[in-house]
Protein backbone atom coordinates (compact mmCIF):
# COMPACT_ATOMS: atom_id res chain seq x y z
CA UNK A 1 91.86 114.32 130.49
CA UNK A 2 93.32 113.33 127.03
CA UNK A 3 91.14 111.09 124.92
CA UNK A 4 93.12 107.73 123.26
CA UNK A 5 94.18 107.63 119.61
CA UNK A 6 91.12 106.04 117.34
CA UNK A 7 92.65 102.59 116.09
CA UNK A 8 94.10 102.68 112.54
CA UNK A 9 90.91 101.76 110.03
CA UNK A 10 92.83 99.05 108.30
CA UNK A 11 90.13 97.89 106.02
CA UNK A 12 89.37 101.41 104.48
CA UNK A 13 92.77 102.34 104.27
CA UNK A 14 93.72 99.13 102.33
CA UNK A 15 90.41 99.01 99.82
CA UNK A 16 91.54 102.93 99.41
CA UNK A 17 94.82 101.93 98.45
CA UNK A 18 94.19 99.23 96.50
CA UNK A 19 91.28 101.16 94.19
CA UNK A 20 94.14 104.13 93.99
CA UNK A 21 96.30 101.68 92.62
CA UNK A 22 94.54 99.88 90.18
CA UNK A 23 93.40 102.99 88.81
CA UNK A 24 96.90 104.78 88.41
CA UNK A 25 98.19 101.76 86.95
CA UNK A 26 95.45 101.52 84.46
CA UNK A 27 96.51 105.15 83.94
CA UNK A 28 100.04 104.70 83.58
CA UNK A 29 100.16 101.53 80.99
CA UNK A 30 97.36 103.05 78.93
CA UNK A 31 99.32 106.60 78.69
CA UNK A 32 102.63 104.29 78.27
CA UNK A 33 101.29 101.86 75.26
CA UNK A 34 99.80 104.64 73.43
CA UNK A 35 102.83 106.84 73.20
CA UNK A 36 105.06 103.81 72.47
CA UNK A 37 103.47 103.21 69.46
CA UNK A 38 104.37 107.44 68.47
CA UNK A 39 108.03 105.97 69.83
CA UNK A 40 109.19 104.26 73.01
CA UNK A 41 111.71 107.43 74.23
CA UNK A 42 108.25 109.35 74.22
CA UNK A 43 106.62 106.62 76.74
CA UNK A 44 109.66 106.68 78.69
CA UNK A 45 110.46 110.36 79.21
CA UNK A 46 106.77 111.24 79.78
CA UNK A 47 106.47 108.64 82.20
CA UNK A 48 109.69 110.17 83.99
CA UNK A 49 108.32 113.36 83.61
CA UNK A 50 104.75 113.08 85.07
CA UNK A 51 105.72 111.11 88.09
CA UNK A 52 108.73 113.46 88.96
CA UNK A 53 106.38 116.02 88.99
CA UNK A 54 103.78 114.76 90.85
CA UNK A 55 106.75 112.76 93.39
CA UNK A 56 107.11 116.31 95.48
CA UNK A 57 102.91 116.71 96.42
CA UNK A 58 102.65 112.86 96.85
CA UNK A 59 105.72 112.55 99.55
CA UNK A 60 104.12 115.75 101.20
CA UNK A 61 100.90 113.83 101.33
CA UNK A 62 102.74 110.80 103.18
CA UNK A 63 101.95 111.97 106.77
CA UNK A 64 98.45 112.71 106.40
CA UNK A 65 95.88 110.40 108.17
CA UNK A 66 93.71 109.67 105.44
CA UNK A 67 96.04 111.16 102.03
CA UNK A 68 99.00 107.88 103.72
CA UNK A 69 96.64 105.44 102.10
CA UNK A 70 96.53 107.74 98.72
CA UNK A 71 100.04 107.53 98.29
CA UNK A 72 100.74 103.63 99.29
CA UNK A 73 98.15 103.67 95.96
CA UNK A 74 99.35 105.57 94.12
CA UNK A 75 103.19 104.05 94.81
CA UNK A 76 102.09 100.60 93.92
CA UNK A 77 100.38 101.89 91.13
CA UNK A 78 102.71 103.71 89.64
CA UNK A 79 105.45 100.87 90.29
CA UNK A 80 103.02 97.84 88.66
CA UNK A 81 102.17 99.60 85.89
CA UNK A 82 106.18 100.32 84.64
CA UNK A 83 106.67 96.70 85.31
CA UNK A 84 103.70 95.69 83.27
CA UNK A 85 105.34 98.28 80.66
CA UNK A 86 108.28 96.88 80.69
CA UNK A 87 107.30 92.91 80.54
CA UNK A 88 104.89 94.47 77.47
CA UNK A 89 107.79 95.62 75.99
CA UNK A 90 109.57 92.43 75.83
C-alpha cells in the first residue's frame, strides 16, 4: 500500500522565498553601490562573476523539495536587486 504525496506547504515555501530574496537583494545592491563608487566595470563584472559562479549549485538545487523555494529566492533576489542597480544608476 503506497501512502499519497503530502500537499505542497505553500505558505512556508513562499515566506522562505520571499526572506531569501530580500536578503540576497540587500546583498547584491549593497556589494553593487559600494564597488561602483571604486568604478562601475568593478560592480558590474563582480556581479557577473559571483552569480555565474554560484548559477551551477543553485540550478542543481532546483529539484529539491525544500532547496526549490531557496532558489525561487534567491532568483528574484538576485534579479530585483540588478534592477534596483540599474534604476540607481540612472
Amino acid at each position: 500500500m503506497t501512502t499519497p504525496p503530502e500537499p505542497t506547504p505553500w505558505a512556508t515555501g513562499l515566506l522562505v522565498s520571499v526572506f531569501v530574496a530580500v536578503v540576497t537583494m540587500v546583498g547584491v545592491v549593497a556589494f553593487g553601490v559600494t564597488l561602483a563608487h571604486i568604478h562601475p566595470l568593478l560592480a558590474v563584472g563582480f556581479n557577473l562573476v559571483a552569480v555565474g559562479g554560484a548559477a551551477p549549485t543553485v540550478y542543481r538545487w532546483r529539484n529539491l523539495p525544500v532547496w526549490r523555494w531557496v532558489v525561487y529566492g534567491v532568483t528574484a533576489g538576485v534579479v530585483s536587486g540588478w534592477i534596483t542597480l540599474l534604476f540607481g544608476a540612472l
